[in-house]
C-alpha atoms as a PDB file:
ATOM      1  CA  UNK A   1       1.304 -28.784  -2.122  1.00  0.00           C
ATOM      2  CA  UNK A   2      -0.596 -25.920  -3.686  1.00  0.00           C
ATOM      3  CA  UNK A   3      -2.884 -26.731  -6.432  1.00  0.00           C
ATOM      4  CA  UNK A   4      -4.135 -24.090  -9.264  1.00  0.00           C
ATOM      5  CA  UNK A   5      -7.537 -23.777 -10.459  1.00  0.00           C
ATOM      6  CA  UNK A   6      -8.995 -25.591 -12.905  1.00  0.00           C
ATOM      7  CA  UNK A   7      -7.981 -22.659 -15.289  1.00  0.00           C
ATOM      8  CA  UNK A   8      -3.733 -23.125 -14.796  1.00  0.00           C
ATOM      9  CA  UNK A   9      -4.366 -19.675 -12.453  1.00  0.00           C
ATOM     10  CA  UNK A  10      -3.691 -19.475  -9.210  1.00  0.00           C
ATOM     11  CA  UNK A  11      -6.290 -17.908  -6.880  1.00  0.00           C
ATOM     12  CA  UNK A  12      -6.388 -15.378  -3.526  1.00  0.00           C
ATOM     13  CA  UNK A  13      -6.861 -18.565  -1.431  1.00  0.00           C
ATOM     14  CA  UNK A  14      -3.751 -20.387  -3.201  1.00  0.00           C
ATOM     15  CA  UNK A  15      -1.528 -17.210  -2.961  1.00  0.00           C
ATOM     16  CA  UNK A  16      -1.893 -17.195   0.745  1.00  0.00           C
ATOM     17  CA  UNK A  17      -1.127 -20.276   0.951  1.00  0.00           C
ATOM     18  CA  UNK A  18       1.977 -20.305  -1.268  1.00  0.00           C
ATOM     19  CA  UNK A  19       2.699 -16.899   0.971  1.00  0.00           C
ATOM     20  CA  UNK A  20       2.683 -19.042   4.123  1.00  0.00           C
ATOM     21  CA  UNK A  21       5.685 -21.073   2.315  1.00  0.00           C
ATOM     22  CA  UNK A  22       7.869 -18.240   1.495  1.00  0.00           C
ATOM     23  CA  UNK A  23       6.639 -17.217  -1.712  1.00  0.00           C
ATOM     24  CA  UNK A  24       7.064 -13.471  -1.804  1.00  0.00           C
ATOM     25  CA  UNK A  25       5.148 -11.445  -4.091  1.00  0.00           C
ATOM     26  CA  UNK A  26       1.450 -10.464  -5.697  1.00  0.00           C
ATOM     27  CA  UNK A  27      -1.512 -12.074  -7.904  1.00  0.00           C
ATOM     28  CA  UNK A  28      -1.949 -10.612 -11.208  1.00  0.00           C
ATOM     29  CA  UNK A  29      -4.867 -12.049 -13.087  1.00  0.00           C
ATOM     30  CA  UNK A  30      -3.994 -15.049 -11.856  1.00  0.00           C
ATOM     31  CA  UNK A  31      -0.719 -14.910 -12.697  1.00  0.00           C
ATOM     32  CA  UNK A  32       2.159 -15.190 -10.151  1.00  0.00           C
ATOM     33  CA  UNK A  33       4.677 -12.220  -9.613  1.00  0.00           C
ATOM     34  CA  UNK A  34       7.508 -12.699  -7.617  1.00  0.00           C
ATOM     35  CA  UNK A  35       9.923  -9.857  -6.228  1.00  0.00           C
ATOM     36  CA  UNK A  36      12.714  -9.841  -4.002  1.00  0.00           C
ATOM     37  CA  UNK A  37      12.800  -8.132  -0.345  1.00  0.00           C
ATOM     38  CA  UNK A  38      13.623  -4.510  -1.736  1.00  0.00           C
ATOM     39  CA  UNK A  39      15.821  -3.708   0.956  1.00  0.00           C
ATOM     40  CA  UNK A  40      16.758  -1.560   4.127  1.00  0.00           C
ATOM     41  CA  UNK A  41      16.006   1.760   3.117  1.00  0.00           C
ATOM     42  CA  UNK A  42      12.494   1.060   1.632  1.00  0.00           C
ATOM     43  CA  UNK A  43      11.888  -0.845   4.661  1.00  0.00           C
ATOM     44  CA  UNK A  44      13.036   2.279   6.687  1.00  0.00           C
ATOM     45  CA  UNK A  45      11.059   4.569   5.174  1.00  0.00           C
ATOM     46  CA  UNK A  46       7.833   1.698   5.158  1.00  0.00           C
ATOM     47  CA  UNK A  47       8.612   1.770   9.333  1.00  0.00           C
ATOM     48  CA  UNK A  48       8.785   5.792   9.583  1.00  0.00           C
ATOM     49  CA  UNK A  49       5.421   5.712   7.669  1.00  0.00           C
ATOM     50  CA  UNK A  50       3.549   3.338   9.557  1.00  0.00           C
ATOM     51  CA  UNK A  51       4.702   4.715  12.610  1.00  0.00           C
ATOM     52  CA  UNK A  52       3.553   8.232  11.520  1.00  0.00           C
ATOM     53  CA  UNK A  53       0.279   7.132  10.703  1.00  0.00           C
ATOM     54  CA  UNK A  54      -0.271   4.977  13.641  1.00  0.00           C
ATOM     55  CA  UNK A  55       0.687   7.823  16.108  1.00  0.00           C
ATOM     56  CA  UNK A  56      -1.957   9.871  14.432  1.00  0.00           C
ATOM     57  CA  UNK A  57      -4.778   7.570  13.624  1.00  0.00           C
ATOM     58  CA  UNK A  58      -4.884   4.892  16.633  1.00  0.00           C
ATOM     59  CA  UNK A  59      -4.991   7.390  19.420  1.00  0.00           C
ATOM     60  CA  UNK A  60      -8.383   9.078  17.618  1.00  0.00           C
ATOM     61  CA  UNK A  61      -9.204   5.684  16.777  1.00  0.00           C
ATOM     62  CA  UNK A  62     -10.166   7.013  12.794  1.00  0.00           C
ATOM     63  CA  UNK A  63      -9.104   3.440  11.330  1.00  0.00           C
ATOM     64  CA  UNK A  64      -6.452   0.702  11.084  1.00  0.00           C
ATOM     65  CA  UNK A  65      -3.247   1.017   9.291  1.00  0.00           C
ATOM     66  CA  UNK A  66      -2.108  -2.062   7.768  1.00  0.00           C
ATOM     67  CA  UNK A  67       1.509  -2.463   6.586  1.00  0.00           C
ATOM     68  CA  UNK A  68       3.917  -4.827   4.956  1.00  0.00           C
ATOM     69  CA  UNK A  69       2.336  -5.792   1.671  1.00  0.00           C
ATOM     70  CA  UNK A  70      -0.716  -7.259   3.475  1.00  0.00           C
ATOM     71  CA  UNK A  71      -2.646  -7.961   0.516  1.00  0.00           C
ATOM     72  CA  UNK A  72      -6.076  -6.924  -1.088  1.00  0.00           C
ATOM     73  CA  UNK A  73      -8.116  -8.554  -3.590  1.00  0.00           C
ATOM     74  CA  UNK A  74      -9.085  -6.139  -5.986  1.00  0.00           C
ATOM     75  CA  UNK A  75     -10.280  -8.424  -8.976  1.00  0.00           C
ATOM     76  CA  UNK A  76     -12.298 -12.044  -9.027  1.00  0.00           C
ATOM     77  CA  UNK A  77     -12.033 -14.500 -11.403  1.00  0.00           C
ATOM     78  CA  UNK A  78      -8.921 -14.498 -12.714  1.00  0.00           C
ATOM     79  CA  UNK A  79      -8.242 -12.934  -9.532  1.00  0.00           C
ATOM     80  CA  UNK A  80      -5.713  -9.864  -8.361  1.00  0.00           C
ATOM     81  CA  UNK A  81      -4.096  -9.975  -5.324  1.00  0.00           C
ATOM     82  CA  UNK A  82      -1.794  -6.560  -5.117  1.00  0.00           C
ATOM     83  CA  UNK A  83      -0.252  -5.439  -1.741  1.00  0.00           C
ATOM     84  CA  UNK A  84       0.291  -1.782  -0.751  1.00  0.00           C
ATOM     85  CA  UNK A  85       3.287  -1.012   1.376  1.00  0.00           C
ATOM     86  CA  UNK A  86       1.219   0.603   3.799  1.00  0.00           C
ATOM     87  CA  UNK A  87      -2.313   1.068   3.885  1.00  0.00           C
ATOM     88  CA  UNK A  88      -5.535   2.796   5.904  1.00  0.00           C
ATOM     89  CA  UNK A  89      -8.688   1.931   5.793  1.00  0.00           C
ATOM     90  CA  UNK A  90     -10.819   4.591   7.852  1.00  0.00           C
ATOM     91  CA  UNK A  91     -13.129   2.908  10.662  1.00  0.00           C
ATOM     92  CA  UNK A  92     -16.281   3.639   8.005  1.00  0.00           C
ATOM     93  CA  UNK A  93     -14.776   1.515   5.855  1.00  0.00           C
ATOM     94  CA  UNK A  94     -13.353  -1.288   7.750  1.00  0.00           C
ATOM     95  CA  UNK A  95     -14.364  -2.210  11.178  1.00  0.00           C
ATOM     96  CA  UNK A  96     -11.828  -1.323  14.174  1.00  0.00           C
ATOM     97  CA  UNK A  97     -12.239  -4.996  15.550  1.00  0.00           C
ATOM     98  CA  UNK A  98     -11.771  -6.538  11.924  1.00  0.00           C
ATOM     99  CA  UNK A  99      -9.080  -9.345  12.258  1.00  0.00           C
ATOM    100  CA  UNK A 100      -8.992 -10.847   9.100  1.00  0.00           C
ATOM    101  CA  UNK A 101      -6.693 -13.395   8.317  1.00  0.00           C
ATOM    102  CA  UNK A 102      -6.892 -14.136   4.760  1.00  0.00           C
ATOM    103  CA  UNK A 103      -6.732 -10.982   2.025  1.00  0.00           C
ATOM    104  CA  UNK A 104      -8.896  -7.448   2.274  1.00  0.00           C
ATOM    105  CA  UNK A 105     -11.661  -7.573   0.086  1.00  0.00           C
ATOM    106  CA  UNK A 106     -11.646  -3.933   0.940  1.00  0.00           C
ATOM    107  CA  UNK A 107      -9.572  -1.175  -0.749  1.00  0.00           C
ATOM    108  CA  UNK A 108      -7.744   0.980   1.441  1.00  0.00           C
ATOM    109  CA  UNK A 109      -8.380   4.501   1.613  1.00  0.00           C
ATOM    110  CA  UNK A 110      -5.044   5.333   1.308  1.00  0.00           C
ATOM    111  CA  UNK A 111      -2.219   2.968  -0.277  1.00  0.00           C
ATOM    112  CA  UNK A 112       1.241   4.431   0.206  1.00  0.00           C
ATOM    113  CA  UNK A 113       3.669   2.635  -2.350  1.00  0.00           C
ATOM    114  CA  UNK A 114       7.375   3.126  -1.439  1.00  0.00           C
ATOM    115  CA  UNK A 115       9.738   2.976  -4.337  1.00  0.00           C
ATOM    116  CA  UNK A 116      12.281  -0.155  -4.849  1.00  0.00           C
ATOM    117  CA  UNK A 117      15.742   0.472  -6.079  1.00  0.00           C
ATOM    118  CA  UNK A 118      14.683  -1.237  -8.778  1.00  0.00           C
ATOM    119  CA  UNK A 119      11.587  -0.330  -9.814  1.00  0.00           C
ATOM    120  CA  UNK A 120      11.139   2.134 -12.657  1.00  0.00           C
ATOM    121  CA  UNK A 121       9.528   5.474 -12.919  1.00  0.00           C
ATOM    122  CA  UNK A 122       6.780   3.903 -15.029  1.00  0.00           C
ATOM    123  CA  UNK A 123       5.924   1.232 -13.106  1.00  0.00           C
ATOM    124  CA  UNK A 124       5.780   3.248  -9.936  1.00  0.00           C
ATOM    125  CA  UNK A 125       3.239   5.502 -11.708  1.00  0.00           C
ATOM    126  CA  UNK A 126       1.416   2.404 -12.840  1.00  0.00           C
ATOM    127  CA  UNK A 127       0.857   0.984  -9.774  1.00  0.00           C
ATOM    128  CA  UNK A 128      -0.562   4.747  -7.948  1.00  0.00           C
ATOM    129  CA  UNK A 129      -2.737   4.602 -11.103  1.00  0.00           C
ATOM    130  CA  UNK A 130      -3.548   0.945 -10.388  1.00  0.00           C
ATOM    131  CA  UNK A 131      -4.595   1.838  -6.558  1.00  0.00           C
ATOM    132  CA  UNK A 132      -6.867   4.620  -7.757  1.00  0.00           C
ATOM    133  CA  UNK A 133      -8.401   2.962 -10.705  1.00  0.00           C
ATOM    134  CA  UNK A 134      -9.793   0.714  -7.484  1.00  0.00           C
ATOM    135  CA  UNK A 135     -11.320   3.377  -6.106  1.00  0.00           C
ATOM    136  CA  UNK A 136      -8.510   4.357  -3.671  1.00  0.00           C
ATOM    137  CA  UNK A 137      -9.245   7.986  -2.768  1.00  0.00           C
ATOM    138  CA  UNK A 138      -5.412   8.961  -1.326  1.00  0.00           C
ATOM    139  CA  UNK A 139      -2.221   7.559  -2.959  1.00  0.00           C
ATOM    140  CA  UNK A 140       1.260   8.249  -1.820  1.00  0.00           C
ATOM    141  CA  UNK A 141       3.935   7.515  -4.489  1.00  0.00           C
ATOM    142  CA  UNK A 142       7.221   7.850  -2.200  1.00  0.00           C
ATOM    143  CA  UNK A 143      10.624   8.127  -3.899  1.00  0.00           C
ATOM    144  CA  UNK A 144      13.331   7.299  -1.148  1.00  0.00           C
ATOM    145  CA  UNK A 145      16.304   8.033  -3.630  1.00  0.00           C
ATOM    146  CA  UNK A 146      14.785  11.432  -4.478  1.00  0.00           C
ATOM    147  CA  UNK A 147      13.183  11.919  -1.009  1.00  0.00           C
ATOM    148  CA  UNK A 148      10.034  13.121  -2.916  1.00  0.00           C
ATOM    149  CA  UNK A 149       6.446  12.052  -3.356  1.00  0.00           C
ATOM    150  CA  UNK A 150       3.709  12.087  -5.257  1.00  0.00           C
ATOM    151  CA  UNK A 151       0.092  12.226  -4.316  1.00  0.00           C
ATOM    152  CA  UNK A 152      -2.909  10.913  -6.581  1.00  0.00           C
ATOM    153  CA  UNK A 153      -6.384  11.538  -6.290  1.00  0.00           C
ATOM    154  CA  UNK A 154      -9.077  10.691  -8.392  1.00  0.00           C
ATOM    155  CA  UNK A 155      -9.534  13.851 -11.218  1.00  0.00           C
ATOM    156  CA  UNK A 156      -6.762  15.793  -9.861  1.00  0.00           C
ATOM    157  CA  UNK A 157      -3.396  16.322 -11.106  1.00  0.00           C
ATOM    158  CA  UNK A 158      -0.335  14.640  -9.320  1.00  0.00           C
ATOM    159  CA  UNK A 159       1.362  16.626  -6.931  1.00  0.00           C
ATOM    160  CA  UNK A 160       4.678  16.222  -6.106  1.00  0.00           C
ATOM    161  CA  UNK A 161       5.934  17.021  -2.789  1.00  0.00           C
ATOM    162  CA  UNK A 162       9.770  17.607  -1.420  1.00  0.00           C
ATOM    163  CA  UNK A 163      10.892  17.361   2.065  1.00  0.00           C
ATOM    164  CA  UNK A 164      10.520  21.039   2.285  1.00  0.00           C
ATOM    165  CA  UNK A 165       6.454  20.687   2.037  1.00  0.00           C
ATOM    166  CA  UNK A 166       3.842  19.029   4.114  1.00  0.00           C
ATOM    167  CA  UNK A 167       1.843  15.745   3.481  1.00  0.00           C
ATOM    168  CA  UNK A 168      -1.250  15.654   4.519  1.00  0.00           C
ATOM    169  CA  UNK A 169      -4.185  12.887   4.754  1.00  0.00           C
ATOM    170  CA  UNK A 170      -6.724  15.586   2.760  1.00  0.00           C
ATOM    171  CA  UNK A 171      -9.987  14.587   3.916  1.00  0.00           C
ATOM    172  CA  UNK A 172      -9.076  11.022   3.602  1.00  0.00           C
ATOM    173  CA  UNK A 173      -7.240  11.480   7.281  1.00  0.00           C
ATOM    174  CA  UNK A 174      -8.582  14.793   8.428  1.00  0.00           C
ATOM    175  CA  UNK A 175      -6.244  16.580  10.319  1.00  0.00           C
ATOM    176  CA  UNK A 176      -3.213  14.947   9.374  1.00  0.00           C
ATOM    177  CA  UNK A 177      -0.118  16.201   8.349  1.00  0.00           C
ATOM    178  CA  UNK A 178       3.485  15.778   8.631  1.00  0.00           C
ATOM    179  CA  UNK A 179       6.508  17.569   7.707  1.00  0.00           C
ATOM    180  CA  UNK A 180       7.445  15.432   4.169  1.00  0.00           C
ATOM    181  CA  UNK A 181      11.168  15.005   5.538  1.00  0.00           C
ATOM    182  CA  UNK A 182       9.671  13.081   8.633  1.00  0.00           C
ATOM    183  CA  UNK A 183       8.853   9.759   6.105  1.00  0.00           C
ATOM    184  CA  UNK A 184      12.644   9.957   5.232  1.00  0.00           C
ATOM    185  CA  UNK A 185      14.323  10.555   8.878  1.00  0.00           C
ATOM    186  CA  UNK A 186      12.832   9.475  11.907  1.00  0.00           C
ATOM    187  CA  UNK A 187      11.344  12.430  13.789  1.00  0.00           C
ATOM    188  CA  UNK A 188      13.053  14.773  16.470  1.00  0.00           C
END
């Protein structure tokens, strides 16, 4: 049975532990917030992303690439537990050989966010806003239903990219790019 602390909050530690008996969601000051699985297609699109990424970044060995909401702890005390659907953390950041098993107390250098059927256009913004108010230098915002996305970076305006355009990792992943269709349809 999972306690909370002596404040009626729940804490990182806790959340894992409520995680590792089917509790599905993220820590916000404390607070619990539960969501449901958001289904196929933003798990498709969380797979062609990862495996993008990963064929790209393990070969050169630039970092690790996390995926499936793994969790990061970006605030103490009432703490903040929020999970990126994908996430890389360059090898200056994170050690290759880190194996973790509880919560990054690292933020990723980039935190791709795939949209949910039911999330709203606000609260997708909010939560690219969120990751870079962190300090996350690269955010992807993708929007299956649109098949568009929308990169933030600290001080720069938001720019939105169609499947006709190119992502790239800026110099966040140097050297990577990928046609912006490819994290919508497997590639050929």
């Amino acid at each position: 049975m999972t306690t909370t602390s002596s404040q009626g909050l729940v804490t990182a530690e806790e959340l894992l532990e409520l995680s590792a008996n089917g509790f599905y969601g993220e820590l916000v000051r404390g607070e619990l917030v539960e969501f449901m699985p958001p289904g196929f297609r933003h798990g498709k699109v969380v797979g062609l992303i990862t495996y993008l990424l990963c064929a790209f970044v393990i070969p050169r060995e630039l970092g690790t690439i996390a995926a499936g909401d793994s969790g990061v702890v970006l605030e103490r005390d009432p703490d903040t537990v929020r999970g990126p659907d994908v996430a890389f953390y360059s090898a200056q950041t994170l050690p290759l050989d880190d194996d973790n098993p509880s919560y990054s107390e690292v933020v990723p250098d980039l935190a791709v966010e795939v949209g949910s059927p039911n999330d709203s256009m606000s609260e997708r913004e909010s939560r690219a806003r969120m990751w870079v108010g962190h300090g996350v230098p690269l955010v992807w915002m993708v929007h299956p239903e649109s098949r568009s996305i929308d990169v933030y970076r600290p001080g720069q305006e938001i720019e939105t990219l169609g499947v006709g355009d190119q992502i790239t990792g800026h110099d966040v992943i140097p050297g990577f790019q990928s046609a912006a269709s490819d994290l919508f349809a497997a590639p050929r």
